[in-house]
C-alpha atoms as a PDB file:
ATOM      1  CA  UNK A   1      31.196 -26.292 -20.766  1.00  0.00           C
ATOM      2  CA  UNK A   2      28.716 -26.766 -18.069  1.00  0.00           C
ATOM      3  CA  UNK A   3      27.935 -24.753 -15.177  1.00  0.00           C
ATOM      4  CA  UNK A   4      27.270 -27.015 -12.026  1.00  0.00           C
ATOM      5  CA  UNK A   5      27.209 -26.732  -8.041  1.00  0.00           C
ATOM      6  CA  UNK A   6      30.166 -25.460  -6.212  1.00  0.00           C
ATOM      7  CA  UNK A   7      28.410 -24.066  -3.071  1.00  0.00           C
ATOM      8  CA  UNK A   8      25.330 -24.165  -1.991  1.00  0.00           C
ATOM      9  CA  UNK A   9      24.429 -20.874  -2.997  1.00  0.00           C
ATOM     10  CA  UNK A  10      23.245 -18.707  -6.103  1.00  0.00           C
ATOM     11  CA  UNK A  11      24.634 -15.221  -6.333  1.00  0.00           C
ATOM     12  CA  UNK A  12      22.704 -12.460  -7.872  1.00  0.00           C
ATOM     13  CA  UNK A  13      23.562  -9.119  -8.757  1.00  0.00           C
ATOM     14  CA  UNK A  14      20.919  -6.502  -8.903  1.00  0.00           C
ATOM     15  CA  UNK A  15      21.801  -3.750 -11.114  1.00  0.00           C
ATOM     16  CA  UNK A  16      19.618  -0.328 -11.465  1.00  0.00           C
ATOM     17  CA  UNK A  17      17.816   1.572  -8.153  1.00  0.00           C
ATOM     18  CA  UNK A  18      14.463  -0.919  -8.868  1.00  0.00           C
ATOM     19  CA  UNK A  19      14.299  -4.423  -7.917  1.00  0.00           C
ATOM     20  CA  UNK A  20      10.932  -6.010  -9.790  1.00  0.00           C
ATOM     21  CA  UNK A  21       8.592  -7.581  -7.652  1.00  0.00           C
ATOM     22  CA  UNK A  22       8.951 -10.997  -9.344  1.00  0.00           C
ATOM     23  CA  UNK A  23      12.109 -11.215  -7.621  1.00  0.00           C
ATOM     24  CA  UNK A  24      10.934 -11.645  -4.313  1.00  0.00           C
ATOM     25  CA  UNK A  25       8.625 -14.635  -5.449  1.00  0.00           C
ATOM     26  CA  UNK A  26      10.922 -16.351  -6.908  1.00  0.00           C
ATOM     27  CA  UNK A  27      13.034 -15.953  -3.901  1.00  0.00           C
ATOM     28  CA  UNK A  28      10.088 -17.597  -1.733  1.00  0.00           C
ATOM     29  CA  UNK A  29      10.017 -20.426  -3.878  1.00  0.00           C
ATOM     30  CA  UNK A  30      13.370 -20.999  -3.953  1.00  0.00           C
ATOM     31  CA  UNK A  31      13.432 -20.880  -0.280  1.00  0.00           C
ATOM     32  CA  UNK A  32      10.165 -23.279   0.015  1.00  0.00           C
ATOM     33  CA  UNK A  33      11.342 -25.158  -2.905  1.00  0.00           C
ATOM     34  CA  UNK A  34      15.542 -25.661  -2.302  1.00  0.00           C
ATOM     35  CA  UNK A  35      16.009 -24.497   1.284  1.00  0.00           C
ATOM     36  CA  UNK A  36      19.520 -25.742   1.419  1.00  0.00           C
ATOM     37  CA  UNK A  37      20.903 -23.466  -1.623  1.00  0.00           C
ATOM     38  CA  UNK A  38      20.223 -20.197   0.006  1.00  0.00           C
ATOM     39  CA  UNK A  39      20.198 -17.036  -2.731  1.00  0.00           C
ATOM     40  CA  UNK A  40      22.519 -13.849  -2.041  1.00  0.00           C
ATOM     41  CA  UNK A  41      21.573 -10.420  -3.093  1.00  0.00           C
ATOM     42  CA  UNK A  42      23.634  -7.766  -4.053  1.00  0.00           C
ATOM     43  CA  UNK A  43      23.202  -4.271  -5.250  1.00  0.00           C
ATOM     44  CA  UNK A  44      24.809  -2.523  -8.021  1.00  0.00           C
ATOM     45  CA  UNK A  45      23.508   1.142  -8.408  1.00  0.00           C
ATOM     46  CA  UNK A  46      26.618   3.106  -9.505  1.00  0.00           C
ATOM     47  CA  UNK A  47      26.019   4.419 -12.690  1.00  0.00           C
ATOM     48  CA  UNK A  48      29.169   4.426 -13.664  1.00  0.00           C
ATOM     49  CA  UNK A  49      30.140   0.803 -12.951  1.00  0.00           C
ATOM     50  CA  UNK A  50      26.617  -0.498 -14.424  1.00  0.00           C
ATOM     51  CA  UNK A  51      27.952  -1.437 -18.044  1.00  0.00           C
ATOM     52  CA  UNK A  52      31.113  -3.671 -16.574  1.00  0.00           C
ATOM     53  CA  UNK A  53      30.613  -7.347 -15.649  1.00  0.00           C
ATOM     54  CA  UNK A  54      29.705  -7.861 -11.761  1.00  0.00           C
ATOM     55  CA  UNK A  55      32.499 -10.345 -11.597  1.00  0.00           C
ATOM     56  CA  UNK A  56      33.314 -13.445 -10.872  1.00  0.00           C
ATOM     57  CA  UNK A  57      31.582 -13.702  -7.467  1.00  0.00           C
ATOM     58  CA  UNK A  58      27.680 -13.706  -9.329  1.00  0.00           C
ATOM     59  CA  UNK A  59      26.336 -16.562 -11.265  1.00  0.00           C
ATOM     60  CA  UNK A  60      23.230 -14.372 -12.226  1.00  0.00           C
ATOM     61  CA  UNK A  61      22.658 -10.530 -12.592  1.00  0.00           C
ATOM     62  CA  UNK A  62      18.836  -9.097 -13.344  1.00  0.00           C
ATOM     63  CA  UNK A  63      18.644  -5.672 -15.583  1.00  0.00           C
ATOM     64  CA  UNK A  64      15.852  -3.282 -16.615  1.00  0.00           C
ATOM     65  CA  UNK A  65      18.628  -3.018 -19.554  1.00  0.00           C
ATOM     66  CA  UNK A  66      19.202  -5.103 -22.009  1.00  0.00           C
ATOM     67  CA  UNK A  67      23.531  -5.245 -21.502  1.00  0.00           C
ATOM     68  CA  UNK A  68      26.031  -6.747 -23.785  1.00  0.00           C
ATOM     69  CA  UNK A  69      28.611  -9.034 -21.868  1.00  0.00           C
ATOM     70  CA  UNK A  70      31.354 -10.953 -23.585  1.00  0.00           C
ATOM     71  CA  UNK A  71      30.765 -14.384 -22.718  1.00  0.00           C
ATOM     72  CA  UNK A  72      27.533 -13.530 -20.811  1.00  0.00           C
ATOM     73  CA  UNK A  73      24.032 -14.249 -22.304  1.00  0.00           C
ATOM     74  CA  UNK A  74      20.774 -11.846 -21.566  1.00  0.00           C
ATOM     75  CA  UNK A  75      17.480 -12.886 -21.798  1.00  0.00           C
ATOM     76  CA  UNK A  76      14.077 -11.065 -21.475  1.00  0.00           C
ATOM     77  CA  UNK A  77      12.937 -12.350 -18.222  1.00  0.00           C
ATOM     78  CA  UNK A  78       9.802 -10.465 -17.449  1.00  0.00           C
ATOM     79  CA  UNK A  79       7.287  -8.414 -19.148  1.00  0.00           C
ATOM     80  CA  UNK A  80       4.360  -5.267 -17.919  1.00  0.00           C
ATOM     81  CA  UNK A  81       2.320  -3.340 -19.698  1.00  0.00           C
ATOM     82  CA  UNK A  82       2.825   0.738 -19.910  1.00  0.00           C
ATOM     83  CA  UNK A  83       0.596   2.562 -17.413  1.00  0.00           C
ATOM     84  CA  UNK A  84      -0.449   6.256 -16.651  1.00  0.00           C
ATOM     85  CA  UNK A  85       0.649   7.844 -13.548  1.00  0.00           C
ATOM     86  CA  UNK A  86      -1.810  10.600 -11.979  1.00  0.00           C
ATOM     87  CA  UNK A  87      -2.539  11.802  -9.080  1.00  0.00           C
ATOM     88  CA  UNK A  88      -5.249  10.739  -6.769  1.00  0.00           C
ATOM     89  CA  UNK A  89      -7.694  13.542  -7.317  1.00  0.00           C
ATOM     90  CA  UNK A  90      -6.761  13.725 -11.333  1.00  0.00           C
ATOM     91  CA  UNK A  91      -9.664  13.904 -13.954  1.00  0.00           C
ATOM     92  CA  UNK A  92      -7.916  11.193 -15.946  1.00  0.00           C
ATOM     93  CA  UNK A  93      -9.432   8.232 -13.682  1.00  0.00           C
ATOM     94  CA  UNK A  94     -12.620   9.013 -15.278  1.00  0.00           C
ATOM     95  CA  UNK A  95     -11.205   6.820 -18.012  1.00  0.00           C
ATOM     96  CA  UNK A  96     -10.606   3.014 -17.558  1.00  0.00           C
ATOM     97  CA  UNK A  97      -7.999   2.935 -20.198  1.00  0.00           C
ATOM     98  CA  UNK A  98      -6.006   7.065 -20.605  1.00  0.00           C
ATOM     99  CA  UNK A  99      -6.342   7.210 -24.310  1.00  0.00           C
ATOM    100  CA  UNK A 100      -3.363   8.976 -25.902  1.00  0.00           C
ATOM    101  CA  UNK A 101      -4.733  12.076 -27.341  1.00  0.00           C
ATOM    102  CA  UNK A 102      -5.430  13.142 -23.255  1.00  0.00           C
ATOM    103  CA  UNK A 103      -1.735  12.181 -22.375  1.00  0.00           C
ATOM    104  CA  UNK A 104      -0.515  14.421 -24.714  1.00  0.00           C
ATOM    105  CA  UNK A 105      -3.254  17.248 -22.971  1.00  0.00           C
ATOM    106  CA  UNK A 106      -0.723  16.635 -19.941  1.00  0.00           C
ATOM    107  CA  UNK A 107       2.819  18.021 -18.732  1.00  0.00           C
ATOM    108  CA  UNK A 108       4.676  14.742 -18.572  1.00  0.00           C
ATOM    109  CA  UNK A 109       7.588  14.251 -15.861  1.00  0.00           C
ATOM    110  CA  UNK A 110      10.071  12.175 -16.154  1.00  0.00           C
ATOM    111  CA  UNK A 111      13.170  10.447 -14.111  1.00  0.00           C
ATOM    112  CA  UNK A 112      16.451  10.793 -15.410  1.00  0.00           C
ATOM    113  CA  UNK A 113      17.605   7.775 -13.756  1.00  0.00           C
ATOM    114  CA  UNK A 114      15.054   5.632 -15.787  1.00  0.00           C
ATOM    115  CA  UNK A 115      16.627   7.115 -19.305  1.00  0.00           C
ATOM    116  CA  UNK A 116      18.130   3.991 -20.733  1.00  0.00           C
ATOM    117  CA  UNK A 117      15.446   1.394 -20.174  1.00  0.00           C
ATOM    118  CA  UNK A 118      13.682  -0.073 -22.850  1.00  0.00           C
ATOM    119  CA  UNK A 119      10.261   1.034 -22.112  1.00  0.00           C
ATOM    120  CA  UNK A 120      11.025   4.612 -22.118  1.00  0.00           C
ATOM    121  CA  UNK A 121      11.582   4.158 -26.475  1.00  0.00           C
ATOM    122  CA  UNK A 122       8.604   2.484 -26.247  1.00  0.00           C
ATOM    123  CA  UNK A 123       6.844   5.440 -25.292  1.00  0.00           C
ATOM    124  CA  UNK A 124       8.249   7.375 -27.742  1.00  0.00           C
ATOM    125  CA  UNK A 125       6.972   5.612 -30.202  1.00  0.00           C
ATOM    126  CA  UNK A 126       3.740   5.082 -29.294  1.00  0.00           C
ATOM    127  CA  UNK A 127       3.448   9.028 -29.247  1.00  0.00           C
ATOM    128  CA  UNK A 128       6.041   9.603 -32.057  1.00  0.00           C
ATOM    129  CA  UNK A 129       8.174  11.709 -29.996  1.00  0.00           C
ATOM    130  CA  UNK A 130       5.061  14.311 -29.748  1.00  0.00           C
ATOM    131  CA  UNK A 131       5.861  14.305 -26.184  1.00  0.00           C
ATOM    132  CA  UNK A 132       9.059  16.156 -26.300  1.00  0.00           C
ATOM    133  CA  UNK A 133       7.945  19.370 -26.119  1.00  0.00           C
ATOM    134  CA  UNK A 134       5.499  18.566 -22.596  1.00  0.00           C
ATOM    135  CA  UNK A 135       8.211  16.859 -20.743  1.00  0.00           C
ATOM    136  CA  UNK A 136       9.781  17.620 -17.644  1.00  0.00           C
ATOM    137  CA  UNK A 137      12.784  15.722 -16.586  1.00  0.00           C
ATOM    138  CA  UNK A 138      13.901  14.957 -12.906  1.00  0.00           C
ATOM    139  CA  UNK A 139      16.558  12.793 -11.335  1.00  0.00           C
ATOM    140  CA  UNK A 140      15.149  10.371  -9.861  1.00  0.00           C
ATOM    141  CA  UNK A 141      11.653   8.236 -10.141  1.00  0.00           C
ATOM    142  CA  UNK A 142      11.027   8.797  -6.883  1.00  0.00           C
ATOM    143  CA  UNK A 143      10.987  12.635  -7.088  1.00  0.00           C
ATOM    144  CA  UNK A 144       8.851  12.254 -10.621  1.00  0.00           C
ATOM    145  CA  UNK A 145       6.246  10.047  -8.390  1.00  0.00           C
ATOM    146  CA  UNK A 146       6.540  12.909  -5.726  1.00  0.00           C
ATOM    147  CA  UNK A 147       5.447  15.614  -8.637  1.00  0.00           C
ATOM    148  CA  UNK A 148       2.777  13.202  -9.524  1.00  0.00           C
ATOM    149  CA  UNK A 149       1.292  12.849  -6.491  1.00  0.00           C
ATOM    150  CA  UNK A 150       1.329  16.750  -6.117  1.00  0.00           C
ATOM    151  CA  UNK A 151      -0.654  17.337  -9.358  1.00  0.00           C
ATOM    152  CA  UNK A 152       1.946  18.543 -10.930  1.00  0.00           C
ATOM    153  CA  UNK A 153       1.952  16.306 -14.111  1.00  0.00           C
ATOM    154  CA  UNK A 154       1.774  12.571 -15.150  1.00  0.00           C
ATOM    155  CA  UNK A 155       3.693  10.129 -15.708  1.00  0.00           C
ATOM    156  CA  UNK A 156       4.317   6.754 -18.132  1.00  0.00           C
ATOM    157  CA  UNK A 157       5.692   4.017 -16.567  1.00  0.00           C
ATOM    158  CA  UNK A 158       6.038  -0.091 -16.677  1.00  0.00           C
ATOM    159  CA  UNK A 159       2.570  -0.455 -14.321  1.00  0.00           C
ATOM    160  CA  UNK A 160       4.761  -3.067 -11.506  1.00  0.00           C
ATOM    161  CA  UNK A 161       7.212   0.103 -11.229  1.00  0.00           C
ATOM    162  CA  UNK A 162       3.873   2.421 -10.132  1.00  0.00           C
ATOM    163  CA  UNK A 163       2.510  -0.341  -7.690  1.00  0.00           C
ATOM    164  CA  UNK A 164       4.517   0.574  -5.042  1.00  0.00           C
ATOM    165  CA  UNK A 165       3.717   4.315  -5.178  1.00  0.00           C
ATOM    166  CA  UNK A 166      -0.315   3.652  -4.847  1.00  0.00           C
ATOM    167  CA  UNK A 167       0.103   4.326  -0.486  1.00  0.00           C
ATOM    168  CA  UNK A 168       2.008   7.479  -1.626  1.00  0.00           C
ATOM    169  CA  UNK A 169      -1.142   9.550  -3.515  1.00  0.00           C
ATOM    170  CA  UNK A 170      -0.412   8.085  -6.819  1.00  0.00           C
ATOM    171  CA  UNK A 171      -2.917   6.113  -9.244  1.00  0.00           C
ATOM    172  CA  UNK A 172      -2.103   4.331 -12.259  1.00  0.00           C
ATOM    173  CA  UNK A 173      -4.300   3.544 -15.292  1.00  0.00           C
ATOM    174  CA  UNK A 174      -3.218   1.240 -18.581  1.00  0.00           C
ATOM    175  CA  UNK A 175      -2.226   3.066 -20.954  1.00  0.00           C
ATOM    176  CA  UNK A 176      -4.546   2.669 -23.775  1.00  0.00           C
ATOM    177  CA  UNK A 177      -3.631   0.405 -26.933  1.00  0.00           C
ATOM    178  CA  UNK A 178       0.038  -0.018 -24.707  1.00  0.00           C
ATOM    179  CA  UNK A 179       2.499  -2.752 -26.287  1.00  0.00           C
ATOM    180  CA  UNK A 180       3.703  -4.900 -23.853  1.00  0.00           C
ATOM    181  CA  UNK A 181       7.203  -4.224 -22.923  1.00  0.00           C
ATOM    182  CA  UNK A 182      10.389  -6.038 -21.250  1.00  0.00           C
ATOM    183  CA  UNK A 183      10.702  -5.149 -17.514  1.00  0.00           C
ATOM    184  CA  UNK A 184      13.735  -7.349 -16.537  1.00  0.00           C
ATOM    185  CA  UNK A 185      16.583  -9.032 -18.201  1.00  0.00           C
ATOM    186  CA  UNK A 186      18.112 -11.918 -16.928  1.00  0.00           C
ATOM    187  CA  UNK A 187      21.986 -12.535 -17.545  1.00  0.00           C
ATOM    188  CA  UNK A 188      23.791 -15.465 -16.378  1.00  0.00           C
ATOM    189  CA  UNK A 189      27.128 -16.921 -18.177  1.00  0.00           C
ATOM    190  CA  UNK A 190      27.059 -18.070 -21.645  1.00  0.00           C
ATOM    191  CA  UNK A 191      27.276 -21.777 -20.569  1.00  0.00           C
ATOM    192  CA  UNK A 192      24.756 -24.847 -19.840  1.00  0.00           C
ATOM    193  CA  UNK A 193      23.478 -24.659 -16.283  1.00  0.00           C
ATOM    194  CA  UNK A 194      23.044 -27.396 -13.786  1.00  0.00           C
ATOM    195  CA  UNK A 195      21.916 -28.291 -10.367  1.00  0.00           C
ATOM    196  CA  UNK A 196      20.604 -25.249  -8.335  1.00  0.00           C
ATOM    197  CA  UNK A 197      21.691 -22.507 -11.032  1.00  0.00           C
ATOM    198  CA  UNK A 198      19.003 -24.493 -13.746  1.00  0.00           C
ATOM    199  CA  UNK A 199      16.842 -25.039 -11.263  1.00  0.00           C
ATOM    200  CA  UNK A 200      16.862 -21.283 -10.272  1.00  0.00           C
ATOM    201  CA  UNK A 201      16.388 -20.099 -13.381  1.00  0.00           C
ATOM    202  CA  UNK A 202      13.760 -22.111 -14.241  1.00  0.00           C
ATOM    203  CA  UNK A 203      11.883 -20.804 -11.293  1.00  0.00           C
ATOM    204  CA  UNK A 204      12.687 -17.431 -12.717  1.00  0.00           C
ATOM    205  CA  UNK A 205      11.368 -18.633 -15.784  1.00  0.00           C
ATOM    206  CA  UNK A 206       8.417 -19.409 -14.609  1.00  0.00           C
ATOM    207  CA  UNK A 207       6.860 -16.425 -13.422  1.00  0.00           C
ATOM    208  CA  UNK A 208       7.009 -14.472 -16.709  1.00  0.00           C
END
């Protein structure tokens, strides 16, 4: 079965409260690239619906979460490196790299909202769950980047997720000896693509 052009238009569903900033680039080059095919946006931040298929009005949906959809295939679309989290004024930008041994020296805060993403068993990992007993967990990332910024504790985080805090008294440092990790998953319909849709992805594809 193949996937081709219907409308002039690829449909995207954006699941999760963090849109990765690949996505906007790849919306400029489709734009500059395919200006007839425009791309629609839509948000899907309900907890509670994020497991279930968008439906049938999306040809594409991007995840921080790997998801399991019958008849849907995900991909690993993008990929970061783990960073550090501190405060402006924090001791820990003495070090170009924050080894692990001084993380582990720090109360760590965390976002609720953030538990199910990939990255955040990375992290455990890495520290073999030593960080357990230093963490503090909050509902959202912003209010974990708000304690951050207060001196208040650290954080671990994919480093494109920090960049947008660096105005708001947060700076981030790789996290020494970090695996890489997936940031977004792609998921589209488990079918050959054609026309715009391959040509989208492909875009997609190319800024990994």
């Amino acid at each position: 079965m193949e996937s081709s052009d219907i409308t002039a238009e690829i449909r995207m569903a954006v699941l999760g409260e963090w849109v990765p900033p690949q996505l906007a680039d790849v919306l400029a080059l489709q734009r500059a690239e395919e200006p007839e095919t425009h791309a629609v946006l839509a948000g899907w931040t309900d907890p509670g619906r994020g497991a279930e298929l968008p439906g049938d009005g999306f040809d594409f949906a991007l995840s921080a979460v790997a998801r399991q959809w019958p008849g849907w295939v995900c991909e690993p679309l993008w990929h970061d490196t783990l960073a550090v989290a501190v405060a402006k004024r924090s001791h820990l930008l003495a070090y170009r790299d924050v080894p692990c041994q001084e993380v582990l020296k720090q109360r760590l805060i965390c976002s609720q909202s953030t538990a199910d993403e990939p990255w955040r068993v990375t992290v455990r990992r890495v520290f073999e769950n030593a960080l357990r007993e230093r963490e503090q967990t909050v509902e959202t990332f912003d209010v974990a980047m708000t304690l951050v910024a207060a001196g208040y504790g650290i954080a671990i985080a994919p480093a494109a997720r920090l960049s947008s805090y660096t105005r708001r008294g947060i700076a981030a440092r790789p996290l020494a000896g970090a695996p890489t990790i997936v940031m977004a998953y792609l998921l589209r319909p488990d079918v050959s693509l054609a026309g715009s849709r391959a040509r989208f992805v492909r875009r997609a594809r190319s800024l990994s």
